[in-house]
N, C-alpha and C. Protein backbone atom coordinates (compact mmCIF):
# COMPACT_ATOMS: atom_id res chain seq x y z
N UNK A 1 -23.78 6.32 -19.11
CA UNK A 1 -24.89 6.02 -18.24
C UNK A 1 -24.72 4.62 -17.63
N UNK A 2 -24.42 4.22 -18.09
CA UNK A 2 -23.82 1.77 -18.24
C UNK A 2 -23.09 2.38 -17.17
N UNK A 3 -21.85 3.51 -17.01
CA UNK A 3 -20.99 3.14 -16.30
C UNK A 3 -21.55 3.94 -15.01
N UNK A 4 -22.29 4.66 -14.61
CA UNK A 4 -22.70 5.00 -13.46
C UNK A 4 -23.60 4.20 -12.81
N UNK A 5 -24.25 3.72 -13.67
CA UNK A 5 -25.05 2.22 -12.64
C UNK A 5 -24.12 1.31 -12.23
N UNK A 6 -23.17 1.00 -13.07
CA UNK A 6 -22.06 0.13 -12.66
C UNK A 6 -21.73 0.59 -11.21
N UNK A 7 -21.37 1.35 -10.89
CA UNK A 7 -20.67 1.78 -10.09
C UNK A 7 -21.23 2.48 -8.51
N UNK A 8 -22.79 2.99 -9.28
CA UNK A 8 -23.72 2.76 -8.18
C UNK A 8 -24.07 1.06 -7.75
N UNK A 9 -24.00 0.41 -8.38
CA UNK A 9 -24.54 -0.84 -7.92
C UNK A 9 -23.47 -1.56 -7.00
N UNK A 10 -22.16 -1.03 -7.38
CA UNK A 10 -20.82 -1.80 -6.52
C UNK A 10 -21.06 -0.92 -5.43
N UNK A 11 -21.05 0.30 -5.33
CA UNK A 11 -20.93 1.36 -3.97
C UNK A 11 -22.06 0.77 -2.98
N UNK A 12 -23.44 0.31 -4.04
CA UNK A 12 -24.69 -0.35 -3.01
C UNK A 12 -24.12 -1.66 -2.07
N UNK A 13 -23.43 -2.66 -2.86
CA UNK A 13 -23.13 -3.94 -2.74
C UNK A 13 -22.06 -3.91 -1.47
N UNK A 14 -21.50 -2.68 -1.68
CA UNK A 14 -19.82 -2.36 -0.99
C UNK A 14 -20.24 -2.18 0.54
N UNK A 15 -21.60 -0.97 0.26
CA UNK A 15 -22.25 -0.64 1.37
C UNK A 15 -22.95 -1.34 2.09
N UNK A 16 -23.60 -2.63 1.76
CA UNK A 16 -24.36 -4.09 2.32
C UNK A 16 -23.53 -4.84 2.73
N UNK A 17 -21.86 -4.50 2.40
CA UNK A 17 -20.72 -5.04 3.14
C UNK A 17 -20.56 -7.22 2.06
N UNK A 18 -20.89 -6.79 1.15
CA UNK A 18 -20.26 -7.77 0.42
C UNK A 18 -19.13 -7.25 -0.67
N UNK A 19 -18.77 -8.44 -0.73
CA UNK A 19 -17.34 -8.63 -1.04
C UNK A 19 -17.46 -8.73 -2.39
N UNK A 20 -15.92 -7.66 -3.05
CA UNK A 20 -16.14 -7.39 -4.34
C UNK A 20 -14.98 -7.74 -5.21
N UNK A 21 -15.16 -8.55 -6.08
CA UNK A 21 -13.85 -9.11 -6.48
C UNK A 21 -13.37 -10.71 -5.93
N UNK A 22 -12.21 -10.88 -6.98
CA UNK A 22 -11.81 -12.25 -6.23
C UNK A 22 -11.44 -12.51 -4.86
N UNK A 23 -11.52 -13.55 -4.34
CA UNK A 23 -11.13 -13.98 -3.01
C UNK A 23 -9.42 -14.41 -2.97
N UNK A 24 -8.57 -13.75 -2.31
CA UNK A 24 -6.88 -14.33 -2.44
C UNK A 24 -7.17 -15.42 -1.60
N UNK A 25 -6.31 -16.63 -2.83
CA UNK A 25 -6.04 -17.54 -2.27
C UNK A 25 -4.82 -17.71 -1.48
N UNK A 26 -4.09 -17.28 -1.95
CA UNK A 26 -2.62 -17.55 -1.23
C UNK A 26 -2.02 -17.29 0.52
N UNK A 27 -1.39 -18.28 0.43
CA UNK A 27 -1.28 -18.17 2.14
C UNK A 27 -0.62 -17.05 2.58
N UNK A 28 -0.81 -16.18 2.78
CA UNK A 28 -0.01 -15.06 3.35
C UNK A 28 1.16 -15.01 4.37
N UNK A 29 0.64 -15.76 5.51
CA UNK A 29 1.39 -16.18 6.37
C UNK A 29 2.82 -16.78 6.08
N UNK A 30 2.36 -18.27 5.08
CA UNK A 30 3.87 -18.83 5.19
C UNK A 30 4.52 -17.90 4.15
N UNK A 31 4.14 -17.41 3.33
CA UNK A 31 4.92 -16.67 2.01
C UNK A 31 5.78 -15.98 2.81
N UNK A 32 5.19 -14.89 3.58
CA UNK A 32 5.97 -14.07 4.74
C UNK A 32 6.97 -14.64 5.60
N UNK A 33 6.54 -15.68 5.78
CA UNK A 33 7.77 -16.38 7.11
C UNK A 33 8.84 -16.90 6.08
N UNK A 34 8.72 -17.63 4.95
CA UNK A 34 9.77 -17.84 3.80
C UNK A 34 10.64 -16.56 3.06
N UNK A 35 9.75 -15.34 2.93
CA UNK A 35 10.38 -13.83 2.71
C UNK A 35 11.23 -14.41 3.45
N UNK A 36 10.88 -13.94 4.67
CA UNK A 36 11.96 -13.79 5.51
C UNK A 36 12.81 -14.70 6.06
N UNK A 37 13.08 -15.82 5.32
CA UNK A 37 14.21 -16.70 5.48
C UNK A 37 14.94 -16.50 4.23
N UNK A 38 14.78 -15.82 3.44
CA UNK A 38 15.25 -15.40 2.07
C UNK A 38 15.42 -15.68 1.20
N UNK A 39 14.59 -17.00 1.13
CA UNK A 39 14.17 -17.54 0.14
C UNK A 39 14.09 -17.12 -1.79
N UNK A 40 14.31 -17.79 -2.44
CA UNK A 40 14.26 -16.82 -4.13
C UNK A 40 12.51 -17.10 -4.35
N UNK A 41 12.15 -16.43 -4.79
CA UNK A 41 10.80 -16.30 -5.29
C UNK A 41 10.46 -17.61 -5.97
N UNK A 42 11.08 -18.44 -6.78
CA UNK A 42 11.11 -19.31 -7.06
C UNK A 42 10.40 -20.80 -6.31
N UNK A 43 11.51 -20.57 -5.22
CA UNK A 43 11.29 -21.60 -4.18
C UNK A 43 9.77 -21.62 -3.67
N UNK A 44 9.74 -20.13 -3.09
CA UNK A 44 8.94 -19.77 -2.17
C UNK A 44 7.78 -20.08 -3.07
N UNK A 45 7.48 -19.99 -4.62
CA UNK A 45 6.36 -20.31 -5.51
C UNK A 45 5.99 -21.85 -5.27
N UNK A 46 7.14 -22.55 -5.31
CA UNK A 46 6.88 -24.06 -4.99
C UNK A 46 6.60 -24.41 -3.67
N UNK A 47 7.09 -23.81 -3.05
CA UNK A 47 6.52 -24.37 -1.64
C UNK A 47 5.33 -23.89 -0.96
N UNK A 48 4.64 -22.78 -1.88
CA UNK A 48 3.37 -22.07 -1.04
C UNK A 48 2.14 -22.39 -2.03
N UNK A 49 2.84 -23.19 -3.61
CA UNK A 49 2.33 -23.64 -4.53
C UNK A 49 1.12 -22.78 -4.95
N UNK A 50 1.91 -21.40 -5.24
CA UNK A 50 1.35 -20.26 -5.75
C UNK A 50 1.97 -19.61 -7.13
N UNK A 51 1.96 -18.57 -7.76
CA UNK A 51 2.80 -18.09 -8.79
C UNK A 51 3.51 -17.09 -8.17
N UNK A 52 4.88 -16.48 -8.91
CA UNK A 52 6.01 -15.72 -8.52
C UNK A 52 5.02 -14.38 -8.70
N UNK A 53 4.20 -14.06 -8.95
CA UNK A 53 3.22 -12.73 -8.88
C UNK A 53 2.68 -12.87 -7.57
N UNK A 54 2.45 -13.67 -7.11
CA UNK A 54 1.97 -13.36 -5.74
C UNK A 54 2.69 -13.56 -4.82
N UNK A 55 3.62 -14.25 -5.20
CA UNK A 55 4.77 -14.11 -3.87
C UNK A 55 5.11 -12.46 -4.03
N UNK A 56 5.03 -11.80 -4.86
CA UNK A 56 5.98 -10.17 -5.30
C UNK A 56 5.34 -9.65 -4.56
N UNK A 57 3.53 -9.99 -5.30
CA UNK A 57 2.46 -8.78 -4.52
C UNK A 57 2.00 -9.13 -2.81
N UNK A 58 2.49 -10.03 -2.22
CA UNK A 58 2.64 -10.40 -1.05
C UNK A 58 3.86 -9.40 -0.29
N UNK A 59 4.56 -9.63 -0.83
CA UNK A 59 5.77 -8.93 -0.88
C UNK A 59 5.74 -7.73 -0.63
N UNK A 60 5.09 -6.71 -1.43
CA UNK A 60 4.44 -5.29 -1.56
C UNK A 60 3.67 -5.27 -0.39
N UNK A 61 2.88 -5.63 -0.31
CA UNK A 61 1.67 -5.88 0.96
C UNK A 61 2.31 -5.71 1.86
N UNK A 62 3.57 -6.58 2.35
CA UNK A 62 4.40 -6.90 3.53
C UNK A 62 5.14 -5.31 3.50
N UNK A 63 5.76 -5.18 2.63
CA UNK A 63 6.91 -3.93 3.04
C UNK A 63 5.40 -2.67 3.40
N UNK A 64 4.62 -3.09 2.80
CA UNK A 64 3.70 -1.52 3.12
C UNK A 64 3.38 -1.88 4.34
N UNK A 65 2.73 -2.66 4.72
CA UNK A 65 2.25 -2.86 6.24
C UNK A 65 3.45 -2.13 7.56
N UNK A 66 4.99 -3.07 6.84
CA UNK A 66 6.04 -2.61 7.70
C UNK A 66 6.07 -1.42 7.75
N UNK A 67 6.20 -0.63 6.70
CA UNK A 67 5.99 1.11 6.69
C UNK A 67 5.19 1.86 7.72
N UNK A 68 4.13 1.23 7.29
CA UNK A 68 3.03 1.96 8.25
C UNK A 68 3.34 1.59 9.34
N UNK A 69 3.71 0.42 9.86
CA UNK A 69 4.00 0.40 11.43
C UNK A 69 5.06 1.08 11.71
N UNK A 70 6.05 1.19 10.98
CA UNK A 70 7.06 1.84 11.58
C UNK A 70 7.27 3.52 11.94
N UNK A 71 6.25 3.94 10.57
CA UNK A 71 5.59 5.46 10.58
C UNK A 71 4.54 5.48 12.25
N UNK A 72 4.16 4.76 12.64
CA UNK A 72 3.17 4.85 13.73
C UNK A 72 3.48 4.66 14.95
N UNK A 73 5.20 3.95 15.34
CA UNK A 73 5.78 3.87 16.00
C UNK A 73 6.90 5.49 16.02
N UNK A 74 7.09 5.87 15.29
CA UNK A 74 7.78 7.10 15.06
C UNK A 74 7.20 7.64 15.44
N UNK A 75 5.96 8.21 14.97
CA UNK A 75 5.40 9.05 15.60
C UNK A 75 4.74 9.27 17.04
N UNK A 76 4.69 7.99 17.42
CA UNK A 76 4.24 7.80 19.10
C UNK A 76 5.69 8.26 19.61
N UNK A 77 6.72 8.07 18.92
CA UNK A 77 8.14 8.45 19.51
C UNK A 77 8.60 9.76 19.64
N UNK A 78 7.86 10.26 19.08
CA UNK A 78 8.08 12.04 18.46
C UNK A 78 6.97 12.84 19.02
N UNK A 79 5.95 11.88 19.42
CA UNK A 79 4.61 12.47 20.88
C UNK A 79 5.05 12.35 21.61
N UNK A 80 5.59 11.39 22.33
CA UNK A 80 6.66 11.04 23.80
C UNK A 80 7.35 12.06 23.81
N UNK A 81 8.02 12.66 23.07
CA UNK A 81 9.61 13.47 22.96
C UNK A 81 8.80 15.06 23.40
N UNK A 82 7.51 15.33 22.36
CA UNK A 82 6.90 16.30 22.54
C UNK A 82 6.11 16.74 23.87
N UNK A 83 5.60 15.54 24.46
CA UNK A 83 5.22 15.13 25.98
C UNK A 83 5.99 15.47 26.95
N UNK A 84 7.22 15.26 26.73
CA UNK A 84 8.52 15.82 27.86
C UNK A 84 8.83 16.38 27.81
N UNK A 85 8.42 17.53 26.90
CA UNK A 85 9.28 18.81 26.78
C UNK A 85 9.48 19.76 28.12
N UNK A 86 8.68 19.68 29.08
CA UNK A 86 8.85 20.03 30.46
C UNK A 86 9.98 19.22 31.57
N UNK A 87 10.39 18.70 31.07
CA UNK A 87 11.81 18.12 31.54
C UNK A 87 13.15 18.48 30.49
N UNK A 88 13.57 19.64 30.56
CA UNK A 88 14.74 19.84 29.79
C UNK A 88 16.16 19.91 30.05
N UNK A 89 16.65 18.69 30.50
CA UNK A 89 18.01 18.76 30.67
C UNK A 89 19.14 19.87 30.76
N UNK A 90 18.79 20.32 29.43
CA UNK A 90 19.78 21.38 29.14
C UNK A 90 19.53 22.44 29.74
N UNK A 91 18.58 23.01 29.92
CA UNK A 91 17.98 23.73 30.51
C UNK A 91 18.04 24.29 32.13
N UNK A 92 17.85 23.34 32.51
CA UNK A 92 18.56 22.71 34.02
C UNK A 92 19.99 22.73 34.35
N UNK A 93 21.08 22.50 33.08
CA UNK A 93 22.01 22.17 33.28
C UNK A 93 22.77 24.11 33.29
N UNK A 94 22.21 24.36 32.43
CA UNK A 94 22.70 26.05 32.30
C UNK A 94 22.23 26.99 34.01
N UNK A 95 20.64 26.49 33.92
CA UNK A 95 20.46 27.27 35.31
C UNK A 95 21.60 27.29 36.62
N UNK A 96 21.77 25.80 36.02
CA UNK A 96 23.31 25.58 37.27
C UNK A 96 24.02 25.73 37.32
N UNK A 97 24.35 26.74 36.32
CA UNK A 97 25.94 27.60 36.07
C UNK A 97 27.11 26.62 35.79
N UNK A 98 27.03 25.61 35.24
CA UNK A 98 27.78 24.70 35.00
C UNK A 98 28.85 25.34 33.93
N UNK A 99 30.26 24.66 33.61
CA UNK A 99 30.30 24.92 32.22
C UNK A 99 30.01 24.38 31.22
N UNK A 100 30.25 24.98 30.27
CA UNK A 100 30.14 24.79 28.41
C UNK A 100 30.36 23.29 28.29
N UNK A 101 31.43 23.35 28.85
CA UNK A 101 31.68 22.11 27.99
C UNK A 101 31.47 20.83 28.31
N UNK A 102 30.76 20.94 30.14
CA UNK A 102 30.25 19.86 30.35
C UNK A 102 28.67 19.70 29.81
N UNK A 103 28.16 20.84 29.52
CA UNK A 103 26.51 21.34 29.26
C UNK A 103 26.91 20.49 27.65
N UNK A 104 27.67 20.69 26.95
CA UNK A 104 27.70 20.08 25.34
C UNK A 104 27.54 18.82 25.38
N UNK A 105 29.12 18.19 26.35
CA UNK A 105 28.87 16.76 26.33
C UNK A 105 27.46 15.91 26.42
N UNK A 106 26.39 16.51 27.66
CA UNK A 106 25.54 15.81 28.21
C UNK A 106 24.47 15.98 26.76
N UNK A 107 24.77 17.44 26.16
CA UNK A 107 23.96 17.48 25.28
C UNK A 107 23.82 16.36 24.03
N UNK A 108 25.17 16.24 23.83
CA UNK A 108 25.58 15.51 22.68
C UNK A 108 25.42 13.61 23.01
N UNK A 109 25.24 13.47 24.42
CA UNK A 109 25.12 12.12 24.68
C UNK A 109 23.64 12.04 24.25
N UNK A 110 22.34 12.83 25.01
CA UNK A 110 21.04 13.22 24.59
C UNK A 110 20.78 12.91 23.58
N UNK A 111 21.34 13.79 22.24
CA UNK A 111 21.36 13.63 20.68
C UNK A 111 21.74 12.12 20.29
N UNK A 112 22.44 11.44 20.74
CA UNK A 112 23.27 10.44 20.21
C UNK A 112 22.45 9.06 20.87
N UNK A 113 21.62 9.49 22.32
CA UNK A 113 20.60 8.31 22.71
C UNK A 113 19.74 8.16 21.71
N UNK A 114 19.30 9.75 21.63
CA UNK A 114 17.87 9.37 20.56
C UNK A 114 18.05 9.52 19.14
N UNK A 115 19.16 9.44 18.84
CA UNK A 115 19.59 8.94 17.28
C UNK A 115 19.22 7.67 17.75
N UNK A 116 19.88 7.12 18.44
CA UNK A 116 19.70 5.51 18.49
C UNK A 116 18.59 4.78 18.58
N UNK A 117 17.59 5.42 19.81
CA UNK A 117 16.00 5.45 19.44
C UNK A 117 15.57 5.38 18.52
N UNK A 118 16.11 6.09 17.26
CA UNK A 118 14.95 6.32 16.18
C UNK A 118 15.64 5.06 15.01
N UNK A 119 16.89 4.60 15.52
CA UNK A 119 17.73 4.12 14.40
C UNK A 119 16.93 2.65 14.93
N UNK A 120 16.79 2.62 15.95
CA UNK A 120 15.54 1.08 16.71
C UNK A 120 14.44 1.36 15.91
N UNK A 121 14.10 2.14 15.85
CA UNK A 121 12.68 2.08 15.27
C UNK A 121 13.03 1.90 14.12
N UNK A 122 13.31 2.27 13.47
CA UNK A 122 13.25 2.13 11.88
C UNK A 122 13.86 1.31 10.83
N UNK A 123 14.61 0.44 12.40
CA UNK A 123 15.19 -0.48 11.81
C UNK A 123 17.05 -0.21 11.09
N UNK A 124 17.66 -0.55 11.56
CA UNK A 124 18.81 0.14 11.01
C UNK A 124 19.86 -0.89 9.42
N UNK A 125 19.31 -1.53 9.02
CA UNK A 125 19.81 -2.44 7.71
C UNK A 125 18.39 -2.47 6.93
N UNK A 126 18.68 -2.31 5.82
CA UNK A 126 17.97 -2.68 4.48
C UNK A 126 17.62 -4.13 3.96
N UNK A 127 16.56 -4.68 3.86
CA UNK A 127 16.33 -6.10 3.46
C UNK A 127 16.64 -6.02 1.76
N UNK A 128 16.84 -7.21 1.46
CA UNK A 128 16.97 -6.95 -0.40
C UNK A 128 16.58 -8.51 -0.45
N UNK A 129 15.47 -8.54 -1.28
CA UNK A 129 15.26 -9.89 -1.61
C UNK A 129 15.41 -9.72 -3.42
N UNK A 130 15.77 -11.39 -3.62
CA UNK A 130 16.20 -11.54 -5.47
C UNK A 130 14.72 -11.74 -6.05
């Protein structure tokens, strides 16, 4: 019973739009701009004069955010693609009695643009921090 008032009283508090839990202190910003100079966790603790737990869980924060943007850029990329489907190259290229093997090439350049498209988006190297 303790724990359903508990929990009604946070959902009330949540819903009045106050804030539940500690406040993060840590700078987010520079931690991130030091990530990414590649800094050892170490350093980056002394210079943002935080603990190596929040540089990590900063860290986490950062790669998820990147995720999601990059999932949201994909998919605007894969609506575009779905958007044009009334422009079909190949399609065009057969009506014109062309041959085979020029109809493959153009095909295979197609395939090999938007490999590259997607290899932009998503970034094509792996970060590894120590």
């Amino acid at each position: 019973m303790i724990i359903e008032r508990v929990r009604a009283r946070m959902a009330n508090a949540k819903a009045k739009g106050k804030r539940i839990g500690r406040v993060k202190k840590r700078n987010s910003v520079l931690i991130r701009s030091l990530l990414e100079a590649k800094l050892s966790y170490r350093e980056i603790a002394r210079i943002a004069k935080c603990s190596r737990g929040s540089v990590h869980a900063e860290l986490v924060a950062y790669k998820k955010e990147k995720e999601v943007a990059e999932k949201l850029k994909l998919t605007e990329f894969q609506d575009s693609l779905k958007s044009d489907k009334k422009d079909q190259p190949i399609d065009e290229l057969q009506k014109m009695n062309l041959p085979e093997e020029t109809v493959r090439k153009v095909e295979q350049q197609l395939e090999f643009a938007a490999k590259e498209k997607v290899a932009n988006i998503q970034g094509q190297y792996y970060e590894t921090y120590d």
